[in-house]
C-alpha atoms as a PDB file:
ATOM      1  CA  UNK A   1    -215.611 -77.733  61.632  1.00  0.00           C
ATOM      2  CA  UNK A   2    -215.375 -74.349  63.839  1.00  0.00           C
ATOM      3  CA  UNK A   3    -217.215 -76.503  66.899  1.00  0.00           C
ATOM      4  CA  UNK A   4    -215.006 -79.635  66.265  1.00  0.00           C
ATOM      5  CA  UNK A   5    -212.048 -76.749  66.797  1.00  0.00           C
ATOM      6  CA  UNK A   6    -213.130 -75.112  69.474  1.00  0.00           C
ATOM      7  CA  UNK A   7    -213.841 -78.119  71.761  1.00  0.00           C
ATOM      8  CA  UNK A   8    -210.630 -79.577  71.127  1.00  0.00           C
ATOM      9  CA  UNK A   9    -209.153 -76.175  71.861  1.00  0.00           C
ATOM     10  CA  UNK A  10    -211.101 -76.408  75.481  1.00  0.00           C
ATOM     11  CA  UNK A  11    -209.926 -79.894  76.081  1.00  0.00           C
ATOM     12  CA  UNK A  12    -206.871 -78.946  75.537  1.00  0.00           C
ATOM     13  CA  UNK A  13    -206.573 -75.928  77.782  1.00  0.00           C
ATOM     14  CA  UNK A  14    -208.329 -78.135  80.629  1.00  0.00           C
ATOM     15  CA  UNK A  15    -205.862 -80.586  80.463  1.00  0.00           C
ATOM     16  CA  UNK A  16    -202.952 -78.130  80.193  1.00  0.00           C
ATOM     17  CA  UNK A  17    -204.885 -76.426  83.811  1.00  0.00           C
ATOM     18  CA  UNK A  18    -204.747 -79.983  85.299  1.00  0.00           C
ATOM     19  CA  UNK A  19    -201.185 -80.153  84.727  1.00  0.00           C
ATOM     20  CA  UNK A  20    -200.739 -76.771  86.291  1.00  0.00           C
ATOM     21  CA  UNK A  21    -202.890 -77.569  89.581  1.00  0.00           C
ATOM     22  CA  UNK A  22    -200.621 -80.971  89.865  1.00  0.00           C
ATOM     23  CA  UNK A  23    -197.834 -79.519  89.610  1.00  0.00           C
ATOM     24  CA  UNK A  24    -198.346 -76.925  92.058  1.00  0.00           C
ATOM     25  CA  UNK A  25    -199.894 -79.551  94.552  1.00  0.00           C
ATOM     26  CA  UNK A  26    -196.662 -81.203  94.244  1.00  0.00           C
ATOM     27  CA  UNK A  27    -194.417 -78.347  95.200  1.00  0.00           C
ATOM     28  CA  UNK A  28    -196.576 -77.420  98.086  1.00  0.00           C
ATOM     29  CA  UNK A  29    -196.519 -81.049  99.312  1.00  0.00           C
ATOM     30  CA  UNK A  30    -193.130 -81.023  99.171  1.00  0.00           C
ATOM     31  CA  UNK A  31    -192.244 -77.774  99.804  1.00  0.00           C
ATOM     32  CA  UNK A  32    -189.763 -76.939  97.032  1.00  0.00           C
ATOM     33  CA  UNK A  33    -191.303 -73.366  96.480  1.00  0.00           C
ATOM     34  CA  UNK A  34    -189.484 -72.031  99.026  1.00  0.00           C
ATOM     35  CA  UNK A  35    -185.963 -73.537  99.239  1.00  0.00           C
ATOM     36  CA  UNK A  36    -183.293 -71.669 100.551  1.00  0.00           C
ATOM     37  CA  UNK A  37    -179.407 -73.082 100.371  1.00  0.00           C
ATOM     38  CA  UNK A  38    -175.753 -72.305 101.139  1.00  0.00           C
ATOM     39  CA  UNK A  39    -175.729 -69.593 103.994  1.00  0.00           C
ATOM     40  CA  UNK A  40    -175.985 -70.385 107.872  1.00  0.00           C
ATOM     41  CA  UNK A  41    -174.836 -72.879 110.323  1.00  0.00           C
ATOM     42  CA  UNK A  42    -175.698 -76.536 111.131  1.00  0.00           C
ATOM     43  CA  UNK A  43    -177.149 -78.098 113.846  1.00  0.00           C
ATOM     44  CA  UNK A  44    -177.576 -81.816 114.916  1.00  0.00           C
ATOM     45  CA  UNK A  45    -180.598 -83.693 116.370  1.00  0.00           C
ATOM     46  CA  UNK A  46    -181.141 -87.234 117.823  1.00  0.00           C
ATOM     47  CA  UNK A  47    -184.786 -88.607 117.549  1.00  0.00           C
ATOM     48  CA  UNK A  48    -186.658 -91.836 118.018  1.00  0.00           C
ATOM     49  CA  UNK A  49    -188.536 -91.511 115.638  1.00  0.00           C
ATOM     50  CA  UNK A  50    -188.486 -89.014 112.587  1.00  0.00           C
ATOM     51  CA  UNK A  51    -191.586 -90.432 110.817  1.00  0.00           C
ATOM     52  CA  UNK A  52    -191.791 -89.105 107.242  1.00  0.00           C
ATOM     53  CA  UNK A  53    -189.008 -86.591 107.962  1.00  0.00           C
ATOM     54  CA  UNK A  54    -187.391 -85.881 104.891  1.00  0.00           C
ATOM     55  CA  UNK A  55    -184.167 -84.130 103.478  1.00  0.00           C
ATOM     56  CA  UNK A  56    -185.353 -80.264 102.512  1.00  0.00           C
ATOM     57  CA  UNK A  57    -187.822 -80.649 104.940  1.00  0.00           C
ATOM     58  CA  UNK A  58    -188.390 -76.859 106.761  1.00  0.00           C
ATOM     59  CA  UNK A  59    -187.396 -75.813 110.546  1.00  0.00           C
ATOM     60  CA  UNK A  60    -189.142 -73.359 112.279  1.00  0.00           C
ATOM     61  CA  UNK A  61    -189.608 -71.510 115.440  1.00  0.00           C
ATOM     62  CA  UNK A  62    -193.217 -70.227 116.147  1.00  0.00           C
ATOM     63  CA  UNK A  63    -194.303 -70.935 112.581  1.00  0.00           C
ATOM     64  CA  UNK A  64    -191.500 -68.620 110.881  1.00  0.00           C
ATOM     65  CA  UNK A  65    -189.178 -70.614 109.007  1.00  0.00           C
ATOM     66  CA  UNK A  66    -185.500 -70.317 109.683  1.00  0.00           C
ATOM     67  CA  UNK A  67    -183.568 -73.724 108.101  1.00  0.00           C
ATOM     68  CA  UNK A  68    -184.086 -76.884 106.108  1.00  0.00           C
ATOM     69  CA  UNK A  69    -182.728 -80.231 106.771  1.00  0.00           C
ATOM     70  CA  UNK A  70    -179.968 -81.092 105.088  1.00  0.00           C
ATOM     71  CA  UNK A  71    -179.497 -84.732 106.014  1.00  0.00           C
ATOM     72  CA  UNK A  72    -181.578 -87.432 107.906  1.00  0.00           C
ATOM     73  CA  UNK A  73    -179.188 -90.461 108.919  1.00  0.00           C
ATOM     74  CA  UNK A  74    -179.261 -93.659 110.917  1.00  0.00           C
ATOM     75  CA  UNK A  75    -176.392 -93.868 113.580  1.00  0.00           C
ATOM     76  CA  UNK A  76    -175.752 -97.703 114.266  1.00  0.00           C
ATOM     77  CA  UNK A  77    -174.153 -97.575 117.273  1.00  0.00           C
ATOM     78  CA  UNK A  78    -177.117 -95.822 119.458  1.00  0.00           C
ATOM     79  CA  UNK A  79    -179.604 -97.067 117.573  1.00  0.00           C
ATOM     80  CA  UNK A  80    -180.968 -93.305 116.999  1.00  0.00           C
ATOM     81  CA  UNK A  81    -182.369 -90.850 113.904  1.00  0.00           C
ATOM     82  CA  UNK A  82    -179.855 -88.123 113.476  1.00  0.00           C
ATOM     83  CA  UNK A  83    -180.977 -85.036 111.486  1.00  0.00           C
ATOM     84  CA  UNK A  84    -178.883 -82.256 110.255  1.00  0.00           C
ATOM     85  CA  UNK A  85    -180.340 -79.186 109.558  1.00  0.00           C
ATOM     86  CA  UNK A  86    -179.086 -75.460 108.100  1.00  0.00           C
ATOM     87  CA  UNK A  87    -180.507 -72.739 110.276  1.00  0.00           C
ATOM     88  CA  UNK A  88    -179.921 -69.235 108.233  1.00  0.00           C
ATOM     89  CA  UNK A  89    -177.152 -67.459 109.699  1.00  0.00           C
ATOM     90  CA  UNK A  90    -179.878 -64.428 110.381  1.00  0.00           C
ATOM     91  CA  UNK A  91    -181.092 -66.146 113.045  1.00  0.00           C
ATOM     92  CA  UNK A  92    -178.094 -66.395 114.797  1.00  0.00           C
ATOM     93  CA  UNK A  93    -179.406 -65.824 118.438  1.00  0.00           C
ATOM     94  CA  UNK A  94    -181.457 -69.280 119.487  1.00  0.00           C
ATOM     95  CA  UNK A  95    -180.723 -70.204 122.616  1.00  0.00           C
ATOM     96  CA  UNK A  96    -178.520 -73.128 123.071  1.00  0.00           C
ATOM     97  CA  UNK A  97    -181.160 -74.998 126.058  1.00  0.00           C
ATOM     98  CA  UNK A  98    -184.029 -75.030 123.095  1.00  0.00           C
ATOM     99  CA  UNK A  99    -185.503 -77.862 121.958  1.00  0.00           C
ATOM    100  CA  UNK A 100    -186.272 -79.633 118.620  1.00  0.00           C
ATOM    101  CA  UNK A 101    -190.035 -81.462 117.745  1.00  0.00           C
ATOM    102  CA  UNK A 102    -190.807 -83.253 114.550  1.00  0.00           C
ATOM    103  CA  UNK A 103    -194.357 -81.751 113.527  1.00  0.00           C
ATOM    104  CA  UNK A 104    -196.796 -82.248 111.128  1.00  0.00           C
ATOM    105  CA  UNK A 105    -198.051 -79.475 108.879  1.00  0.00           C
ATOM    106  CA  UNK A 106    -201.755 -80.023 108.499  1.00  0.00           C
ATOM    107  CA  UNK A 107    -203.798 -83.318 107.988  1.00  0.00           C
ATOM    108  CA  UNK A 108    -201.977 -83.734 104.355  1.00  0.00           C
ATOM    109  CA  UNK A 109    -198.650 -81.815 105.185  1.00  0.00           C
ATOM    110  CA  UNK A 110    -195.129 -83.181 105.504  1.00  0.00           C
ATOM    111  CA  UNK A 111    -193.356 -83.134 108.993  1.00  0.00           C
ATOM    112  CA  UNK A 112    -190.845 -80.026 109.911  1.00  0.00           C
ATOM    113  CA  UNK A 113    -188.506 -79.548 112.452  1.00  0.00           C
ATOM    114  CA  UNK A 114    -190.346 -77.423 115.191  1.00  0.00           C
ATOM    115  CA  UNK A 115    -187.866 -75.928 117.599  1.00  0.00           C
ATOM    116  CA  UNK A 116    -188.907 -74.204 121.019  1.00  0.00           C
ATOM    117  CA  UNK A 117    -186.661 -71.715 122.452  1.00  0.00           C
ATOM    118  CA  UNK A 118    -185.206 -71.864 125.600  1.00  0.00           C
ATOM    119  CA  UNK A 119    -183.840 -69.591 128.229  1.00  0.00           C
ATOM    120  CA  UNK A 120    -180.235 -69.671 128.149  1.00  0.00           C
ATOM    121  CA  UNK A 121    -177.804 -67.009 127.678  1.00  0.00           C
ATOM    122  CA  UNK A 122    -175.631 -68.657 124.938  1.00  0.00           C
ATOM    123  CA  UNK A 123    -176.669 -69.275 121.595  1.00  0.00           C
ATOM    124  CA  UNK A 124    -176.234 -72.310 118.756  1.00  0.00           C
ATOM    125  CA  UNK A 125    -173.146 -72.152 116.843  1.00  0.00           C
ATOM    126  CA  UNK A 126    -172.052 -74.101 113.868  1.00  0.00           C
ATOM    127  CA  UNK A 127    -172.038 -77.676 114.769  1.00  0.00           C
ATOM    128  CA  UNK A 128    -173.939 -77.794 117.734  1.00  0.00           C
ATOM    129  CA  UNK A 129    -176.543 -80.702 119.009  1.00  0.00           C
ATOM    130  CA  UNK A 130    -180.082 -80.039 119.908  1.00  0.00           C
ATOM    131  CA  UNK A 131    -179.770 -82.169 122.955  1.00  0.00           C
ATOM    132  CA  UNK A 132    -183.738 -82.029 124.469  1.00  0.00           C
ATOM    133  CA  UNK A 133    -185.670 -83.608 121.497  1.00  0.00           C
ATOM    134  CA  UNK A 134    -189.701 -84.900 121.249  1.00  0.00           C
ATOM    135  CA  UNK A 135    -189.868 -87.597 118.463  1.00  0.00           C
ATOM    136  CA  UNK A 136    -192.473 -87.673 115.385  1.00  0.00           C
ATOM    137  CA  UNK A 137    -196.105 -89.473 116.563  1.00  0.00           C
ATOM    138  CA  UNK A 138    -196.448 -92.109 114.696  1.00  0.00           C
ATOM    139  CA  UNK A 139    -200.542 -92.039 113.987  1.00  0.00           C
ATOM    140  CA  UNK A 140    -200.619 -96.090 113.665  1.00  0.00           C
ATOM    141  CA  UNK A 141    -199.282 -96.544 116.972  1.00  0.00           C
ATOM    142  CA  UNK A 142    -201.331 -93.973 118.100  1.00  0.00           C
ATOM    143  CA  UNK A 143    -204.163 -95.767 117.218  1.00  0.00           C
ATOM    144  CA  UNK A 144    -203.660 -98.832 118.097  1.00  0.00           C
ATOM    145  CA  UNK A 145    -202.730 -97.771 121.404  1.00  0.00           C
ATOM    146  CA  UNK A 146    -206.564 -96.099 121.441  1.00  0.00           C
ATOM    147  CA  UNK A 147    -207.836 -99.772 120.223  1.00  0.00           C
ATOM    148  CA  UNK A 148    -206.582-101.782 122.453  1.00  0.00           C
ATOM    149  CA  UNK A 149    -207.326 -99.132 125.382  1.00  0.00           C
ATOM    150  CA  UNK A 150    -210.965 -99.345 124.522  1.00  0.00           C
ATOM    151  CA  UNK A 151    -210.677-103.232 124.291  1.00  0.00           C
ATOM    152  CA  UNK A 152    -209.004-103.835 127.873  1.00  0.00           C
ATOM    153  CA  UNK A 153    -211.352-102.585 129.981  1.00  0.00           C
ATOM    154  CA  UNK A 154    -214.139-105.780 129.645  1.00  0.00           C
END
């Protein structure tokens, strides 16, 4: 009887430590660990193409993040991705000539909001638009474009 007890008590635990390791691959896939609301400003983006770009997704400058989106919309009249994002009102100084990339964090990572800073003397404010922007790369077309390069040349 103490063996039958003991192995069920190991199963047990094992599956209880399976549950643990999904549920923390979950929140690192989708990033909810570190999810910061309310304070800052917003800041509007028009892209081709967000990919997988999704609401809560992180923004960063040089691999620091400083924002989440907030809101990733379709406007019907130019045809265009518009994403919202909260930038933390700490970082308060980004230059208003700096531009936004959709990026993707690793092989198995989501896509973030990459923005490069510029040189201008006058920074975002509350509403502003990201007006130079570098769509997501979509790896399908990227692909196919490969393919069919490597076909046309016979």
């Amino acid at each position: 009887m103490q063996q039958t007890r003991a192995v069920e008590l190991g199963t047990g635990l094992f599956v209880f430590m399976g549950i643990l390791a999904l549920f923390f691959l979950t929140t690192r896939v989708t990033s909810f660990d570190a999810y910061e609301g309310g304070e800052g400003y917003e800041l509007t983006a028009r892209f081709d193409q967000v990919g997988s770009l999704k609401t809560r997704s992180p923004v960063s400058i040089a691999g620091v993040q400083i924002g989440r989106v907030t809101a990733v919309e379709f406007d019907n009249e130019r045809l265009e991705a518009v994403v919202t994002m909260r930038i933390a009102s700490r970082y308060d100084q980004i230059p208003s000539d700096s531009d936004a990339s959709i990026l993707t964090q690793g092989i198995l990572g989501g896509q973030y909001v990459g923005l490069q800073p510029g040189g201008a003397e006058d920074y975002f404010a509350d509403g502003d638009e990201i007006l130079f922007t570098q769509s997501a790369v979509v790896l399908e077309q990227l692909i196919s474009k490969y393919l069919f390069s490597q076909g046309g040349g016979e």
